[in-house]
Protein backbone atom coordinates (compact mmCIF):
# COMPACT_ATOMS: atom_id res chain seq x y z
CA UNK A 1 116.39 123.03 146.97
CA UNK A 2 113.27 124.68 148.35
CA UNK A 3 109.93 123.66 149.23
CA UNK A 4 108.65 126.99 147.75
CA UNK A 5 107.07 126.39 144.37
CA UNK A 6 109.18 127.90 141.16
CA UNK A 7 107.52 128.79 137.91
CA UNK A 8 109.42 128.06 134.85
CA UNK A 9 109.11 127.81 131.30
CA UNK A 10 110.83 124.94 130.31
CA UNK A 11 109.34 122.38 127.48
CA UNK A 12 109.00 118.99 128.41
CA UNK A 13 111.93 116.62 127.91
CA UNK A 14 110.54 113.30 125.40
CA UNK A 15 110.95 110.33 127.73
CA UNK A 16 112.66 107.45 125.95
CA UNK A 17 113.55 104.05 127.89
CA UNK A 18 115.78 102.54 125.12
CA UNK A 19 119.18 103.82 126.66
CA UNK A 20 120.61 105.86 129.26
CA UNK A 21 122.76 108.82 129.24
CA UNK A 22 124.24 109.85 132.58
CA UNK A 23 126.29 110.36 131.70
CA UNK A 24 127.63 107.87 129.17
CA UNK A 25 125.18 105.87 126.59
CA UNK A 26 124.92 102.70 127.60
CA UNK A 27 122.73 99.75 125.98
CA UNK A 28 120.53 97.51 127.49
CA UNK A 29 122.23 95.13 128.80
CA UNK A 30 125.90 96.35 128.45
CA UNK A 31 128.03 96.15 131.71
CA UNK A 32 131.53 96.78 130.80
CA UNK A 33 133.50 98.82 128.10
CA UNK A 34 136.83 97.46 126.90
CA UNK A 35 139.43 99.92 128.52
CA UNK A 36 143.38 98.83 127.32
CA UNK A 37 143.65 95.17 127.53
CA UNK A 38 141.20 95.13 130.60
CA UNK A 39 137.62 96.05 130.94
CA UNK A 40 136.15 98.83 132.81
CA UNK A 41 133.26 98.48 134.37
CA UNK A 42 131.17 101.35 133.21
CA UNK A 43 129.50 103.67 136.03
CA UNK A 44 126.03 103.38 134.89
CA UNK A 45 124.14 99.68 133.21
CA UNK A 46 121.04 98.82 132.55
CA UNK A 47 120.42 95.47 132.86
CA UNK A 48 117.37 92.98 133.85
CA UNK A 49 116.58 92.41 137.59
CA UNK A 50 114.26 89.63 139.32
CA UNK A 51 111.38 88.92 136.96
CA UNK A 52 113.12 90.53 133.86
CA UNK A 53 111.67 94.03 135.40
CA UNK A 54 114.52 96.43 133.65
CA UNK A 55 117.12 97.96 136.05
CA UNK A 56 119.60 100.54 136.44
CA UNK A 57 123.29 99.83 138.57
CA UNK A 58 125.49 102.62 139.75
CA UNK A 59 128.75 102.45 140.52
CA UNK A 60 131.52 104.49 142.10
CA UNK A 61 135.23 103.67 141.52
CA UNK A 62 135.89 103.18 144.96
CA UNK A 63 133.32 100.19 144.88
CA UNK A 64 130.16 101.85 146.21
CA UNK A 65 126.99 100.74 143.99
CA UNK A 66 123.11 101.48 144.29
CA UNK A 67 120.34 99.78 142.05
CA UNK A 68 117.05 101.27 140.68
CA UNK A 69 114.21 99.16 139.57
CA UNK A 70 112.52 101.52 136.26
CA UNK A 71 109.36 100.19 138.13
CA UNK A 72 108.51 102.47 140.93
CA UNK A 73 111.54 104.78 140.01
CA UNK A 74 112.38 102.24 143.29
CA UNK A 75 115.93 102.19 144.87
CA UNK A 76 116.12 98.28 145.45
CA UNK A 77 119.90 98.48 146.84
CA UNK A 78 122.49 101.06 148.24
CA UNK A 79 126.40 99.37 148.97
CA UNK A 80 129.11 100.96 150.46
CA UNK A 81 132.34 100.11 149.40
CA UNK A 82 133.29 97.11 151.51
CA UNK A 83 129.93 96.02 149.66
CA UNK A 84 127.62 95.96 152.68
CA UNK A 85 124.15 96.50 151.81
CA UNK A 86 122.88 99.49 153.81
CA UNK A 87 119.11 99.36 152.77
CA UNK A 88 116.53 96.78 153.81
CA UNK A 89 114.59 94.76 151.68
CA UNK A 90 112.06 91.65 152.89
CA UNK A 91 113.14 88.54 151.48
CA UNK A 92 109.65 88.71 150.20
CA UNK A 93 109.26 91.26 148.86
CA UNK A 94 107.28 90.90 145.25
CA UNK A 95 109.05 91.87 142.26
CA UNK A 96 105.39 91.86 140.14
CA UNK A 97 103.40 94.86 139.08
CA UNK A 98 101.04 96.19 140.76
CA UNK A 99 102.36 95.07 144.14
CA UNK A 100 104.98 97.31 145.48
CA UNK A 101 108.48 96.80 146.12
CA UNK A 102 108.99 95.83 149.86
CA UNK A 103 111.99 97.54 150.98
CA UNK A 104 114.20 100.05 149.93
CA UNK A 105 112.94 103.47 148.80
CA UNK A 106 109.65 103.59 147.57
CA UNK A 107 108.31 106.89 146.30
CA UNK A 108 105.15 107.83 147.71
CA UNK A 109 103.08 110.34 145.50
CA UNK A 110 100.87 111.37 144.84
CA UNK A 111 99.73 111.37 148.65
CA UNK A 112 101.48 109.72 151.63
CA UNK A 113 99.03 107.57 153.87
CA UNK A 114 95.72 106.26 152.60
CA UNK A 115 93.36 108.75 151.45
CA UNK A 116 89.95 108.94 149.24
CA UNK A 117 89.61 107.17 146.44
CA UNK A 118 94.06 106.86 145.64
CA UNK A 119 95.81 103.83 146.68
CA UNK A 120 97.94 103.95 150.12
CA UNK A 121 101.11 106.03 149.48
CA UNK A 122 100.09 107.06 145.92
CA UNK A 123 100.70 105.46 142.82
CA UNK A 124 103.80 106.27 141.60
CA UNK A 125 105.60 103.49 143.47
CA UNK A 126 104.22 101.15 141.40
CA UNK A 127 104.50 102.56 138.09
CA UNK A 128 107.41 102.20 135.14
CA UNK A 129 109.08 105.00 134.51
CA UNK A 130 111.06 105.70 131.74
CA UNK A 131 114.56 107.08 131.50
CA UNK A 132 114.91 110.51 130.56
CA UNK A 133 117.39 111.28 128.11
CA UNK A 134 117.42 115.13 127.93
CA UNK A 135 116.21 116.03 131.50
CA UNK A 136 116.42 120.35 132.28
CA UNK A 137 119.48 121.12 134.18
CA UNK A 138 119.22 119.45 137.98
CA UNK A 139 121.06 122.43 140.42
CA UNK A 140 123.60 119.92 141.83
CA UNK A 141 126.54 120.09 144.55
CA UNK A 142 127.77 116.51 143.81
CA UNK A 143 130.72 115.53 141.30
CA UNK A 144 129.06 112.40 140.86
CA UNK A 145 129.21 110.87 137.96
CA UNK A 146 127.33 107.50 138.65
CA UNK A 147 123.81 109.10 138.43
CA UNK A 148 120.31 108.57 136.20
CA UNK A 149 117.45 110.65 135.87
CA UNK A 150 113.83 109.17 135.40
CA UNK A 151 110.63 110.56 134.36
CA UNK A 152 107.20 109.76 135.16
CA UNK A 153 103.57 111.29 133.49
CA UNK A 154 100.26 109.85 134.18
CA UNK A 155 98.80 107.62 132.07
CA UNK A 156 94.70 107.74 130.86
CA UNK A 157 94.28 105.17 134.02
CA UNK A 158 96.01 107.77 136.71
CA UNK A 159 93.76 110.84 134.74
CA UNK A 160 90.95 108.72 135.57
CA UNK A 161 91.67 108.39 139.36
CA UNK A 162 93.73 111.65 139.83
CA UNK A 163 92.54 113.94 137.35
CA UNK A 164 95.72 116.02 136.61
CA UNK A 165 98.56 116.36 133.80
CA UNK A 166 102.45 116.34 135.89
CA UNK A 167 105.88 115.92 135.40
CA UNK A 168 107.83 114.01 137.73
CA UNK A 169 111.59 114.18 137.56
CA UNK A 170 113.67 112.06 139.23
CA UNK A 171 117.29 111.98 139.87
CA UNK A 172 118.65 109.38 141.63
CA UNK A 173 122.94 109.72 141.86
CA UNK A 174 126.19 108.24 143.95
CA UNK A 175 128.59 110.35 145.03
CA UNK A 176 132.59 109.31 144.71
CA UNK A 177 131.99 108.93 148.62
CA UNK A 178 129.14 106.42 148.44
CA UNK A 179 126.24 109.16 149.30
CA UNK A 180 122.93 108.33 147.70
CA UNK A 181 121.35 111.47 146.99
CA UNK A 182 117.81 111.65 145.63
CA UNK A 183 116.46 114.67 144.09
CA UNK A 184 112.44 115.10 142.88
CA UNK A 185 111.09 118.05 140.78
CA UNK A 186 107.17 117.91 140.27
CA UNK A 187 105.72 120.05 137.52
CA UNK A 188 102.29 120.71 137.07
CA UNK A 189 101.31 120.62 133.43
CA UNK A 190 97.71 120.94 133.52
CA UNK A 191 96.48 122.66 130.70
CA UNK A 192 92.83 123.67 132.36
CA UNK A 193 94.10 126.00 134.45
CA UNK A 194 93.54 124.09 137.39
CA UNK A 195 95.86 123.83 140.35
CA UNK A 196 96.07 120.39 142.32
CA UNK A 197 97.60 119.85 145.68
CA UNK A 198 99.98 116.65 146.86
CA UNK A 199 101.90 115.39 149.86
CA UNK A 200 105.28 112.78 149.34
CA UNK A 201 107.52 110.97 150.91
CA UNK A 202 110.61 109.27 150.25
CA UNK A 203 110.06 105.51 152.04
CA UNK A 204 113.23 105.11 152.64
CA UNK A 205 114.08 101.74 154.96
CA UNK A 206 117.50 101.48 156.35
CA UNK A 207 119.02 98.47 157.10
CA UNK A 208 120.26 97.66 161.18
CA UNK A 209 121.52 94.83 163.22
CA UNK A 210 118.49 95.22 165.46
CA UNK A 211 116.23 97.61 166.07
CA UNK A 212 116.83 97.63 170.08
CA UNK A 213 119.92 98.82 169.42
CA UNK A 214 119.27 101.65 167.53
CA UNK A 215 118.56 105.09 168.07
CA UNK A 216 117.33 108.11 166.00
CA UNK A 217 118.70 111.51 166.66
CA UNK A 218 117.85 115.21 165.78
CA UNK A 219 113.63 114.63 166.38
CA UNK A 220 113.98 115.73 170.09
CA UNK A 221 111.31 118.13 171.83
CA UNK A 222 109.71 118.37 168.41
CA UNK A 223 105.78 117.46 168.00
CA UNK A 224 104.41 114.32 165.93
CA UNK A 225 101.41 112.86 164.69
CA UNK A 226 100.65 109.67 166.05
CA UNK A 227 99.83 107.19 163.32
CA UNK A 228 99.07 104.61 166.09
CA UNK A 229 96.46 107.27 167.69
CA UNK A 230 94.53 108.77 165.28
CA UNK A 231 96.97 110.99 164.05
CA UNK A 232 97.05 112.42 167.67
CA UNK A 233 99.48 115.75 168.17
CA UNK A 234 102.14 114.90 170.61
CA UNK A 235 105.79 116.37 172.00
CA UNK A 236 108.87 113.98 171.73
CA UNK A 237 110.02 113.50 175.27
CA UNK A 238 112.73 111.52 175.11
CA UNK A 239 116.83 112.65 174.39
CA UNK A 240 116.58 110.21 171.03
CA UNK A 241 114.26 108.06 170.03
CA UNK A 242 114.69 104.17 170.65
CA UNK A 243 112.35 101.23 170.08
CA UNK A 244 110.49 98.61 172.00
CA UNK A 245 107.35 98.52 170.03
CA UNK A 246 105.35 99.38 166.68
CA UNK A 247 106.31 102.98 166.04
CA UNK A 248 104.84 104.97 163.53
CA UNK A 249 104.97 108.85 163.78
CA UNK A 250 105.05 111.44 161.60
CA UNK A 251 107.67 114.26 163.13
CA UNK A 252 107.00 118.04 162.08
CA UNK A 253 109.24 120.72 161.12
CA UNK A 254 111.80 118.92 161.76
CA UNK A 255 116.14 120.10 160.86
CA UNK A 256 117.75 119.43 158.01
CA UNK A 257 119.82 116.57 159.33
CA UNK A 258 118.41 113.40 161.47
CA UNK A 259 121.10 110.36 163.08
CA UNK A 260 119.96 106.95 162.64
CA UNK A 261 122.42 105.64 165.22
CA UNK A 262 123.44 101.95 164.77
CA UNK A 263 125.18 100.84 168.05
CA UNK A 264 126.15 97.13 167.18
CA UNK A 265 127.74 98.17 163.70
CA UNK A 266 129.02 100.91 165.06
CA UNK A 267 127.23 102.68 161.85
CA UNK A 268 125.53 106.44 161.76
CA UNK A 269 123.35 107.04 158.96
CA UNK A 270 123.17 110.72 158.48
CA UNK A 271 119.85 111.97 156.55
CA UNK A 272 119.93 115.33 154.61
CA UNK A 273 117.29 116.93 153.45
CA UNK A 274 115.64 119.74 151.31
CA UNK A 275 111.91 121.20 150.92
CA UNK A 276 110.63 117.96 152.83
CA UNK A 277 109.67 119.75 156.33
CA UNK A 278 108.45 116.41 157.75
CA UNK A 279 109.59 113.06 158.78
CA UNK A 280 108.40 109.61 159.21
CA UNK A 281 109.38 107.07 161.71
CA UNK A 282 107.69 103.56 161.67
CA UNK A 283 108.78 100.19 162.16
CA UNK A 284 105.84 97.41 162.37
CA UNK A 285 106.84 94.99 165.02
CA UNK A 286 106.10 91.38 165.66
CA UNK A 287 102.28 91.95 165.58
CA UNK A 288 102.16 93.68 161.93
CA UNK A 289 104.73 92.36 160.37
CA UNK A 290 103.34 88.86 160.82
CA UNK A 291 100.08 90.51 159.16
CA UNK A 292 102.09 91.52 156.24
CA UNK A 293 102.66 89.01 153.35
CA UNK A 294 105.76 90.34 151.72
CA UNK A 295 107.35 91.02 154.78
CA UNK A 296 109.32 88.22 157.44
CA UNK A 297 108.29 87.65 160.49
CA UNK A 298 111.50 88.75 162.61
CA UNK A 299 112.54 91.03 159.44
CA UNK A 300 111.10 94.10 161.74
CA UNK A 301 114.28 93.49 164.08
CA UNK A 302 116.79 94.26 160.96
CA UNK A 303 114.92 97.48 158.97
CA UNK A 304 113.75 100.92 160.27
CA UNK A 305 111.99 103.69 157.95
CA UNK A 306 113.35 107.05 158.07
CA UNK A 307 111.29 108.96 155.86
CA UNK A 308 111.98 112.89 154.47
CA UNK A 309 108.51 113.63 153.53
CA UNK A 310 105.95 116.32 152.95
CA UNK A 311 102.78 115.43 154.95
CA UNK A 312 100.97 117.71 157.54
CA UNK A 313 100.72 121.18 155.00
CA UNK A 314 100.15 119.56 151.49
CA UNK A 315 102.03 121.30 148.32
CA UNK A 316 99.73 123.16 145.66
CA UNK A 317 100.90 124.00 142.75
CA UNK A 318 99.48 125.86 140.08
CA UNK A 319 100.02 125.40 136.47
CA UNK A 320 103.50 125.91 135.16
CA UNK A 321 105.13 125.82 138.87
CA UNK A 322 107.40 123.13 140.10
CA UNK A 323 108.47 121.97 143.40
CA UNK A 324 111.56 120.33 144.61
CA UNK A 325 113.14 117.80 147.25
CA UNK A 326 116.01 116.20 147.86
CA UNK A 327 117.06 113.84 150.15
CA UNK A 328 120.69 112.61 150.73
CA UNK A 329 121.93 109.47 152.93
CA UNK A 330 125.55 108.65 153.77
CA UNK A 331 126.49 105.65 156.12
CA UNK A 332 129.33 107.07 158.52
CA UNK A 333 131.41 104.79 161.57
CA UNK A 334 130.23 105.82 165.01
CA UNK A 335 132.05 107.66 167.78
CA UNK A 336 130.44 106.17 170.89
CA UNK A 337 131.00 107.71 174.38
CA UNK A 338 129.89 106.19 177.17
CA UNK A 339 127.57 104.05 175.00
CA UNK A 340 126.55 106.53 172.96
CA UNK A 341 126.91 108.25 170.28
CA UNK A 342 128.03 112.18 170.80
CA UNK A 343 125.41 113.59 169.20
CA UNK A 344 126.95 117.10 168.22
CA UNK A 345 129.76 115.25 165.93
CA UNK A 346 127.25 113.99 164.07
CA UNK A 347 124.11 116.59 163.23
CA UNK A 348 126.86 119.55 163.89
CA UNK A 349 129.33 117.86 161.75
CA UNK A 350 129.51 118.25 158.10
């Protein structure tokens, strides 16, 4: 994946919600196939979540499972295969359009932040998407076959408060291993000519036993903006970053791998990405999370957002180009020494 924008001719895929195929048909509703005298539980369903908002569930065979809400294109859950949930989500969180989805991985685009006349973080978060049932082909290293790919176009509302014509492809897969790998391609498909210019993020909030006992590797030395000043420019001091109070920092040209380090689990989440040069780091504390209404009072002690993103040089793309990133999570156990976790076996590792 590259950041680089990539002209190609490719027609647009006809989006079509009625079933999915990814890559097995299966209808609404369905969550098995009869298999011998047993019944197999099929890798992909689509089923009704909370508030009969449609759904998609992936599974692995080794018991690793994810959810996606069609509204937002939202990750709701991500399981290993004990079946530990290793993605926040507030207790109450709001499962009711227009509100976003608390938790998770919200996709912010078509800006990140709050700017001009858009909504905060975009509106594609808080639209339906539809399931796209003959998608170009996604350049892929994963076997997986638990895996759905989404589509999203703007309707005559977003025209009216973004004025341009995209494509927004989104595949969302599980690897045999339990790695949750997201992958966005962004096409512009206005036919005026006119280029427009974005910045994204994936939201992603992971789950943790408490926040003052985690720590985030691989942002060291580099400079961030400081959401808390005025977007002030600032160097990362510190050998990892740890928390004691409302954080929220956007990190710049940052590696291709960051450690979320999870000392009381004993858990690394390791975060991969592609053509996302930025990353965001924010967790609300007592103060804003009391502010919040779809968010718990204490739930800031149990969720931290990682976020691959594209913020501080905004994407253009002109008409015909598309641009592409991916981001991939996988939960690992933790090799502490001396209390910590040896850094170079985890971002040097594979």
């Amino acid at each position: 994946m590259s950041s680089t924008p990539q002209a190609t001719a490719a027609p647009a895929a006809t989006a079509a919600p009625a079933t999915v195929r990814a890559p097995a048909t299966v209808a609404p509703g369905s969550a098995a196939a009869a298999s011998g005298s047993g019944r197999e539980r099929l890798p992909i369903e689509l089923c009704k979540g909370i508030n009969g908002l449609d759904k998609i569930v992936l599974r692995e065979v080794r018991g690793s499972s994810a959810e996606v809400y069609l509204y937002g294109g939202h990750v709701t859950s991500w399981k290993n295969d004990h079946g530990e949930e290793l993605l926040f989500l507030s207790s109450k969180a709001i499962f009711k359009p227009p509100k976003a989805i608390r938790g998770g991985i919200p996709i912010c685009f078509p800006q990140f932040s709050n700017h001009g006349s858009l909504e905060q973080h975009g509106f594609a978060r808080n639209r339906i998407w539809s399931i796209d049932n003959d998608p170009p082909p996604f350049p892929t290293s994963t076997s997986a076959k638990a895996f759905v790919d989404l589509i999203l176009k703007p309707t005559e509302e977003d025209l009216k408060i973004w004025p341009h014509s995209f494509e927004f492809r989104l595949r969302i897969s599980l690897s045999p291993a339990g790695d949750l790998m997201l992958t966005s391609r962004i096409r512009n498909t206005n036919a005026d000519g006119k280029p427009f210019t974005f910045t994204f993020a994936y939201h992603t909030y992971f789950s943790v036993s408490d926040i003052s006992e985690v720590r985030v590797e691989g942002l060291e030395t580099l400079d961030y903006l400081d959401n808390l000043q005025n977007k002030e420019r600032f160097t990362e001091q510190g050998d990892a970053i740890t928390f004691e109070a409302e954080v929220d920092k956007i990190y710049l040209g940052t590696p291709t791998k960051i450690a979320i380090l999870d000392h009381e689990k004993k858990r690394t989440f390791v975060l991969r990405k592609d053509g996302l040069p930025d990353a965001v780091v924010w967790n609300p504390w007592e103060k804003k999370a009391k502010a919040m209404a779809d968010f718990g009072d204490e739930e800031y002690k149990h969720m931290l957002c990682v976020e691959a993103a594209a913020v501080e040089k905004p994407i253009t793309l002109k008409p015909g180009e598309e641009w592409r990133g991916r981001q991939e999570l996988s939960a690992v156990p933790s090799s502490y020494c001396s209390g910590q976790l040896d850094p170079r076996r985890v971002l040097l590792g594979s």
